[in-house]
Protein backbone atom coordinates (compact mmCIF):
# COMPACT_ATOMS: atom_id res chain seq x y z
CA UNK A 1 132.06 103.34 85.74
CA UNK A 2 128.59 103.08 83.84
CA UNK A 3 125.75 105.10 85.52
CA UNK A 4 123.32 103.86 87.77
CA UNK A 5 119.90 105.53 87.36
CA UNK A 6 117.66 105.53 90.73
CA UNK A 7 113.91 105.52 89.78
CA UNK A 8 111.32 106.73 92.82
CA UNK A 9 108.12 104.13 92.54
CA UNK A 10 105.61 106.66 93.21
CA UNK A 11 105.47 108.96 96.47
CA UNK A 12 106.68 106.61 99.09
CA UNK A 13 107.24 103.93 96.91
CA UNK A 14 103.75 103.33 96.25
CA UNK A 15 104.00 101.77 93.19
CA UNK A 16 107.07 99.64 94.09
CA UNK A 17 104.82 96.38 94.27
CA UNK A 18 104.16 96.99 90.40
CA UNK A 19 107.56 97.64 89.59
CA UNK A 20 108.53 94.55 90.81
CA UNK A 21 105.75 92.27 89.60
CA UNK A 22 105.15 94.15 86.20
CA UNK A 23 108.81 93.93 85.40
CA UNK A 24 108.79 97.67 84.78
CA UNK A 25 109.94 101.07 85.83
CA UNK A 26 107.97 104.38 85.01
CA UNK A 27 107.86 107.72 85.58
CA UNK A 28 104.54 110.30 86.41
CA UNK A 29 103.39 112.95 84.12
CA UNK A 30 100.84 110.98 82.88
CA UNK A 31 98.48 113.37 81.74
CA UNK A 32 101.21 115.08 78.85
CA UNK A 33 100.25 111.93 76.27
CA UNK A 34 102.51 109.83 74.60
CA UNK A 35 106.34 110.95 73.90
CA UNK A 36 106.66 108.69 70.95
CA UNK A 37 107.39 110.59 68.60
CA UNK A 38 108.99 113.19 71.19
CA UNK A 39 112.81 113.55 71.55
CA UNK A 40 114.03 117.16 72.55
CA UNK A 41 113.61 118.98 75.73
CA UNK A 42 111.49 121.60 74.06
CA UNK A 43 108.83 119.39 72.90
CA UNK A 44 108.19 118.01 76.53
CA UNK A 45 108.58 121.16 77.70
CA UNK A 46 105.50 122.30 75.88
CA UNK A 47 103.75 119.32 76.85
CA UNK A 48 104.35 119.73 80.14
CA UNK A 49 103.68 123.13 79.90
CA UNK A 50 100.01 122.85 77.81
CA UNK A 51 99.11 120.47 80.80
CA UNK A 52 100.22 121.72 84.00
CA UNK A 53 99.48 125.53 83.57
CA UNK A 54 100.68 126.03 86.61
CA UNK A 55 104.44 125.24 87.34
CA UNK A 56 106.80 128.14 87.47
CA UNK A 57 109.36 127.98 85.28
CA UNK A 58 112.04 126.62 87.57
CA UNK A 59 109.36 123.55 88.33
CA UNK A 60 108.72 123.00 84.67
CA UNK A 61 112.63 122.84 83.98
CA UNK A 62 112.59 120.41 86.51
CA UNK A 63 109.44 118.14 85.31
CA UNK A 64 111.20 118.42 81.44
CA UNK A 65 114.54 117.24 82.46
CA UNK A 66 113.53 114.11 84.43
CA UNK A 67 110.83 113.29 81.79
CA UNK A 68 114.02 113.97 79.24
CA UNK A 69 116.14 111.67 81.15
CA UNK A 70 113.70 108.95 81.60
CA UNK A 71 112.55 108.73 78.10
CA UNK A 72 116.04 109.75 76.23
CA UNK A 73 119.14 108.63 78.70
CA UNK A 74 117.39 105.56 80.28
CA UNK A 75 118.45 103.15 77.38
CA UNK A 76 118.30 99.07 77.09
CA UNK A 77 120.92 98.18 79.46
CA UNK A 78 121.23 100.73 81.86
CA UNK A 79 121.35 99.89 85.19
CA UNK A 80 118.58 101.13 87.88
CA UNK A 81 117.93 100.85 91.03
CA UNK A 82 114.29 101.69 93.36
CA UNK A 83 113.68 101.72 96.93
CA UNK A 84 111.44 99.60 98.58
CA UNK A 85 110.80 100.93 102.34
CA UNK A 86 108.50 97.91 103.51
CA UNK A 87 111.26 95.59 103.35
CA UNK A 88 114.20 97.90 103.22
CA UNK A 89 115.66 96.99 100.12
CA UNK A 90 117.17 98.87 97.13
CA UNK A 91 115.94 96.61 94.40
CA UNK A 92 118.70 96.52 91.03
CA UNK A 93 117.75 95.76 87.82
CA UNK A 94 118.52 96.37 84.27
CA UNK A 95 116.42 98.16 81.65
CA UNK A 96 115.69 95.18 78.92
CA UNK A 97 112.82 97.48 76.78
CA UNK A 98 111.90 100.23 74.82
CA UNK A 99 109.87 103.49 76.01
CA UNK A 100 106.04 102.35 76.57
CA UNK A 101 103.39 104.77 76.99
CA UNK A 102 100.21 103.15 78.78
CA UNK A 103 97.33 105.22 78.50
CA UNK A 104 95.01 102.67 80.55
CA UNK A 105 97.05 102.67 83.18
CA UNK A 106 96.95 105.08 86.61
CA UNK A 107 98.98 108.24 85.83
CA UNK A 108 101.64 107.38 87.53
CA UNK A 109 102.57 104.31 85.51
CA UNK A 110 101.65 105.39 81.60
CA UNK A 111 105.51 106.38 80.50
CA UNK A 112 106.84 102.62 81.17
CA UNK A 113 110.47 100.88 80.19
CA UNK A 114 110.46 97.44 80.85
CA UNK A 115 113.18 95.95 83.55
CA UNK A 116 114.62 92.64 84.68
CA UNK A 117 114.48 93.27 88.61
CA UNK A 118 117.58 90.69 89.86
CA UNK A 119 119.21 91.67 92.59
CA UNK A 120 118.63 93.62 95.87
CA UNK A 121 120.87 95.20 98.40
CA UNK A 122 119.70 96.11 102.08
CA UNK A 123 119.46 99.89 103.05
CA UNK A 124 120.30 98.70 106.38
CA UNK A 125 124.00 97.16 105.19
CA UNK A 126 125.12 100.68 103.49
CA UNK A 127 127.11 103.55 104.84
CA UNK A 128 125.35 106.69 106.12
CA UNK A 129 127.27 108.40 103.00
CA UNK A 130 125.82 106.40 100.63
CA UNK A 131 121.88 106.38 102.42
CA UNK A 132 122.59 110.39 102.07
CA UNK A 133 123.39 110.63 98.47
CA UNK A 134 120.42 107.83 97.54
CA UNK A 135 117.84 110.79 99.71
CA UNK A 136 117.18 113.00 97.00
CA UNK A 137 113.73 113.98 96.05
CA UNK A 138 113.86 113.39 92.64
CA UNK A 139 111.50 111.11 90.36
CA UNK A 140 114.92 109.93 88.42
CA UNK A 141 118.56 111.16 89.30
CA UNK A 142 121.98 109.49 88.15
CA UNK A 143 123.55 108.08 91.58
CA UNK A 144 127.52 109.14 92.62
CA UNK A 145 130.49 107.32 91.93
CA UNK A 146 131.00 106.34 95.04
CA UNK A 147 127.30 105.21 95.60
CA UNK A 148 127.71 103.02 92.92
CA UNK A 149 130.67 101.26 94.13
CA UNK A 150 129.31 100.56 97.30
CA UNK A 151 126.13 98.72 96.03
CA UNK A 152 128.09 96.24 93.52
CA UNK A 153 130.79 95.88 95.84
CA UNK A 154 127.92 95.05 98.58
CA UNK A 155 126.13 92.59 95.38
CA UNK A 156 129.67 91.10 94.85
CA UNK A 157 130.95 90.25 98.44
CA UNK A 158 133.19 93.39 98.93
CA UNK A 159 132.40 96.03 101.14
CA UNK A 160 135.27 98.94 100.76
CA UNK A 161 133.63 102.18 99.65
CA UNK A 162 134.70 105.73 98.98
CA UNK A 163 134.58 107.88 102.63
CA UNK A 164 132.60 110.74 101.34
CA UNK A 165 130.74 112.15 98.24
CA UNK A 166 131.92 115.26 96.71
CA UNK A 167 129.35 117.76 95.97
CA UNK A 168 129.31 120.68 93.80
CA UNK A 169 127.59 123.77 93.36
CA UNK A 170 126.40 125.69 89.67
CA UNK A 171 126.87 129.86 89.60
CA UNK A 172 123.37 130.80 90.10
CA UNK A 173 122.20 133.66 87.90
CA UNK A 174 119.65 135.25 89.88
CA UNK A 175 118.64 135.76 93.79
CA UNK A 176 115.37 133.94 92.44
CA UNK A 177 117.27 131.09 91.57
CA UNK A 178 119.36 131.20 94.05
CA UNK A 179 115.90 131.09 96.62
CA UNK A 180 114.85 128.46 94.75
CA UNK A 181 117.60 126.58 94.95
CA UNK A 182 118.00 126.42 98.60
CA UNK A 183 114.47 125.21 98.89
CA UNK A 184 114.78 122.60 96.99
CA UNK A 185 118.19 121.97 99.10
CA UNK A 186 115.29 122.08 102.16
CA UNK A 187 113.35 119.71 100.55
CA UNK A 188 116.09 117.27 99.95
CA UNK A 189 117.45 117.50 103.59
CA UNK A 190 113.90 116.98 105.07
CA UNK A 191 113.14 113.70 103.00
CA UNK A 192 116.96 112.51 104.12
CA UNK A 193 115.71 113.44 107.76
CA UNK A 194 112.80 111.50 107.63
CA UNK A 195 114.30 108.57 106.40
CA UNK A 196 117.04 108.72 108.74
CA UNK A 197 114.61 108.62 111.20
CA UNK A 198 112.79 105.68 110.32
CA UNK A 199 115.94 104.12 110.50
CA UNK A 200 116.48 104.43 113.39
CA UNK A 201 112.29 103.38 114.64
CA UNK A 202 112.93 100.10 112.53
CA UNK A 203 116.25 99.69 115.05
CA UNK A 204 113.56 99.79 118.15
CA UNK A 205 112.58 96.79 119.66
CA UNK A 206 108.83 95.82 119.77
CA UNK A 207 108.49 96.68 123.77
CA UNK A 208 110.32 100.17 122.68
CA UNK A 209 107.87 100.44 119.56
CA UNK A 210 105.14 100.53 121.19
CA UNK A 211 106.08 102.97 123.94
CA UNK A 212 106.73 105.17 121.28
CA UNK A 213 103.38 105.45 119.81
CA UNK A 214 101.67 105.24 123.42
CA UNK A 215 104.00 108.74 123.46
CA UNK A 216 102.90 110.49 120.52
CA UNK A 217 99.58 109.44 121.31
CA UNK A 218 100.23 111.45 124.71
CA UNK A 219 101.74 114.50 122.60
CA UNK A 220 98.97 114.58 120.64
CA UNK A 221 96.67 115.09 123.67
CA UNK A 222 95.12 111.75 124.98
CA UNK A 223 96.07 109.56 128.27
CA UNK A 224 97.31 105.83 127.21
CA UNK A 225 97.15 102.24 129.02
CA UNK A 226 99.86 100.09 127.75
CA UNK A 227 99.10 96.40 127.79
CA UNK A 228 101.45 94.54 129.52
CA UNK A 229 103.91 91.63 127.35
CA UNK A 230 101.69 88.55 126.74
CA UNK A 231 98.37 87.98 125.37
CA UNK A 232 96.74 91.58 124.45
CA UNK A 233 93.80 90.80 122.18
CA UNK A 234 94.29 92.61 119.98
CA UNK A 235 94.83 96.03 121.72
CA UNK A 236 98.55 97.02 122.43
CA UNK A 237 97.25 100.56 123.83
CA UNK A 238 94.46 101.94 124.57
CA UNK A 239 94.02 105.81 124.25
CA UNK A 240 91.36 108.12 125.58
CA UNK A 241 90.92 111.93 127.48
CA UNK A 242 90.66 110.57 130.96
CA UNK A 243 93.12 107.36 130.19
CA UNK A 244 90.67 104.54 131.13
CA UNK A 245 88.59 104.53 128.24
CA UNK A 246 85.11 105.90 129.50
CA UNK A 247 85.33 109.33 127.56
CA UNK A 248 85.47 108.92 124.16
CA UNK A 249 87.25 109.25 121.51
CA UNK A 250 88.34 105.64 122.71
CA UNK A 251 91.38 104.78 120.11
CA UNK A 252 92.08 100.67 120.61
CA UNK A 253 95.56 100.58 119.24
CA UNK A 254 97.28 97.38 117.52
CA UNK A 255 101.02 97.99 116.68
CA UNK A 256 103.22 95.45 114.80
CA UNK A 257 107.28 96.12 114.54
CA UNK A 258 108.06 93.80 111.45
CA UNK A 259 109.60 93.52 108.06
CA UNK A 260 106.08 91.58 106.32
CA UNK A 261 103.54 93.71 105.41
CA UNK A 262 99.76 93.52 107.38
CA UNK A 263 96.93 92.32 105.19
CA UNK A 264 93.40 92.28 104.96
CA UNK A 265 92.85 89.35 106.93
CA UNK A 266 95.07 91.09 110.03
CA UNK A 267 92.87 94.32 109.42
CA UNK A 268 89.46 92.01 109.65
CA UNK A 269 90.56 90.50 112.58
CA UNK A 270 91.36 93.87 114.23
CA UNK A 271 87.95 95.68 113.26
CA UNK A 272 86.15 92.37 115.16
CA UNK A 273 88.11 92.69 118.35
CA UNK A 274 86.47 96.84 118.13
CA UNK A 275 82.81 98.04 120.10
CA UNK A 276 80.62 100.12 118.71
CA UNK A 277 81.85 103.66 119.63
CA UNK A 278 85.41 102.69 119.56
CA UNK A 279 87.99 103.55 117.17
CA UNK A 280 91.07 102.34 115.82
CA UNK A 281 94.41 102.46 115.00
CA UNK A 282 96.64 100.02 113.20
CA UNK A 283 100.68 100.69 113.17
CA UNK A 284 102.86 98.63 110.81
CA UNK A 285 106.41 99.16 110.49
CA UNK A 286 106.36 97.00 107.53
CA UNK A 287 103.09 98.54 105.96
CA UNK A 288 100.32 97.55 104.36
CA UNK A 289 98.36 95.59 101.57
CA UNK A 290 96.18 97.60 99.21
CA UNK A 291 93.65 94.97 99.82
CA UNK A 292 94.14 95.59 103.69
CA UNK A 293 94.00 99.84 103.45
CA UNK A 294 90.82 98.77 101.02
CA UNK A 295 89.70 96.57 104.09
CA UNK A 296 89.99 99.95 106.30
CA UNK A 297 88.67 102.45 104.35
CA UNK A 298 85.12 100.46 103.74
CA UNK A 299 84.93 99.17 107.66
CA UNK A 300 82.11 100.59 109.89
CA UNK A 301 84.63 101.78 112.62
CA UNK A 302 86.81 104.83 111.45
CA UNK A 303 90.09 102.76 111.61
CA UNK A 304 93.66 105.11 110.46
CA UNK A 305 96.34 102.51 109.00
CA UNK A 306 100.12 104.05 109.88
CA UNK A 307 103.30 102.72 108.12
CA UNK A 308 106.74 103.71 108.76
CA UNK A 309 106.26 106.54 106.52
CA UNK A 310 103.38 107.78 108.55
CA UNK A 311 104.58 107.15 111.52
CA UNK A 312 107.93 109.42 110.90
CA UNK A 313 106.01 112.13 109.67
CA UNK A 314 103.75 112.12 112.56
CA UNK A 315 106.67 111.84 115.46
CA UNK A 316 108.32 114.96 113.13
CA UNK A 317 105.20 116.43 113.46
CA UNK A 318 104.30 115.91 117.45
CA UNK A 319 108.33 115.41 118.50
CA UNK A 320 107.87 119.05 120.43
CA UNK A 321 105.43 118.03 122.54
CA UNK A 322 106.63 114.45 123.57
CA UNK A 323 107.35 113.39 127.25
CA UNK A 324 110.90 113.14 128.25
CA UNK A 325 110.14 108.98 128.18
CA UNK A 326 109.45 109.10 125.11
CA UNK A 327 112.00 110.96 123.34
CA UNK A 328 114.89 108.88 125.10
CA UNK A 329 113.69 106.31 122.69
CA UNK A 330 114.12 108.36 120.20
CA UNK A 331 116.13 111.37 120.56
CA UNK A 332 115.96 113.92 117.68
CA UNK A 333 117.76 117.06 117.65
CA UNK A 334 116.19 120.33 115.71
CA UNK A 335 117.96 121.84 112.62
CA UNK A 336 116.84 125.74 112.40
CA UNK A 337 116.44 126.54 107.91
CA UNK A 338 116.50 130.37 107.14
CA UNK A 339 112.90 131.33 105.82
């Protein structure tokens, strides 16, 4: 079975909109140059090395081998795949250029190959097995066997997979590396988590969404109205110290439980429904335009935008203090990691 490359677009898929209309993949490092004339794993090492004086030698082994892979391994033809959370898609394509090195673009998308994006397969149609295995943290990583089996037979009609992944485990030469090791092992298992979480927040319905953030609201310290199903104006929830809105902060609180993304228009509308003192908050499972987080960021009103990335990281984050209402919605059970 030929391998399947998966390619991250940026730190929660950021850059997953240029991917896709670019017709590219690409990895970060910008600021090492050009590898055009660079082949070996020592020569990126010392470029990586000369630029980012600070990476420990276990972090620059691991910058050098995904730059390696990217710019060596990744050949015309290989297959790839990339994640796209606002729609919940693994997007599949096939690498149709040569290594392109960008230096006008941002730093994330300078080392470019060029890709025919074709085919798509929902996260929400795979096995827990294969979601696990597609978790890891890496920029670039060569997916299982058994991953890839799932996601053509899924793109041809068939749906038998393998039960499990097999994992293995190098000798480890020193306790150092052995530390090391597990951490990144922590990192890996706490990027799974989160996504297994928003899994299971895109699975809410909207009544159940919004309960949720009224309730991490609460954990975080304020007193919520919930509007009641029907016509709200524009303000799902409304969040303040005394839970009536005459202290301030006031927080007027718009949440949207959908697969299309919220754009600037949406944000504009939200920011005119706001009074003076109050401020806002905008939750959208499906995210958000750059031109609508552009629309936040320059509005009078301090306005927060939350996606479904956001939004996991902040129930993680306020889970401990959470009413017993809320975390029947979503109930989350904590994993101890030795320190």
């Amino acid at each position: 079975m030929s391998k399947v490359w998966m390619v991250r677009a940026g730190r929660a898929a950021i850059y997953a909109s240029e991917f896709i209309s670019q017709g590219i993949t690409a990895i970060g490092w910008g600021k090492i140059g050009t590898l055009d004339h660079v082949h070996t794993r020592e020569e990126i090492s010392a470029l990586v090395s000369a630029e980012f004086g600070d990476y420990n030698r276990l972090r620059l082994a691991n910058a050098t081998g995904q730059i390696f892979r990217f710019k060596e391994e990744l050949v015309q033809g290989s297959t790839v795949l990339m994640y796209e959370p606002a729609n919940r898609m693994y997007r599949v394509g096939t690498v149709t250029g040569d290594y392109i090195y960008n230096p006008l673009a941002d730093e994330e998308l300078r080392h470019t190959k060029a890709v025919q994006w074709d085919k798509e397969v929902s996260r929400d149609v795979l096995t827990p097995q294969t979601k696990n295995s597609l978790g890891s943290i890496a920029t670039i990583f060569c997916i299982s066997d058994e991953a890839t089996k799932e996601i053509f037979d899924r793109l041809s009609g068939h749906v038998e997979t393998a039960a499990n992944d097999v994992l293995s485990e190098a000798p480890l030469a020193t306790p150092t590396e052995a530390i090391a090791a597990e951490s990144d092992i922590r990192r890996d298992i706490e990027q799974k988590a989160l996504e297994f979480l928003q899994d299971r927040i895109v699975r809410l319905e909207w009544d159940e969404m919004q309960e949720l953030v009224a309730g991490l609201l609460r954990a975080m310290g304020y007193k919520t109205q919930v509007s009641a199903p029907g016509a709200d104006r524009g303000r799902d929830i409304i969040a303040s110290p005394d839970g009536f809105g005459f202290q301030e902060p006031r927080i007027l609180v718009e949440v949207k439980h959908r697969k299309g993304t919220i754009g600037a228009p949406d944000v504009r509308a939200f920011l005119g429904g706001l009074r003076q003192r109050d401020n806002g908050l905008y939750v959208s499972t499906g995210g958000f335009t750059r031109e609508a987080r552009y629309e936040a960021e320059r509005a009078n009103h301090h306005l927060a935008l939350l996606d479904l990335d956001g939004l996991g990281k902040s129930v993680m984050e306020h889970y401990d203090n959470m009413d017993a209402e809320t975390r029947v919605l979503l109930p989350l059970k904590k994993i101890y990691w030795p320190a």
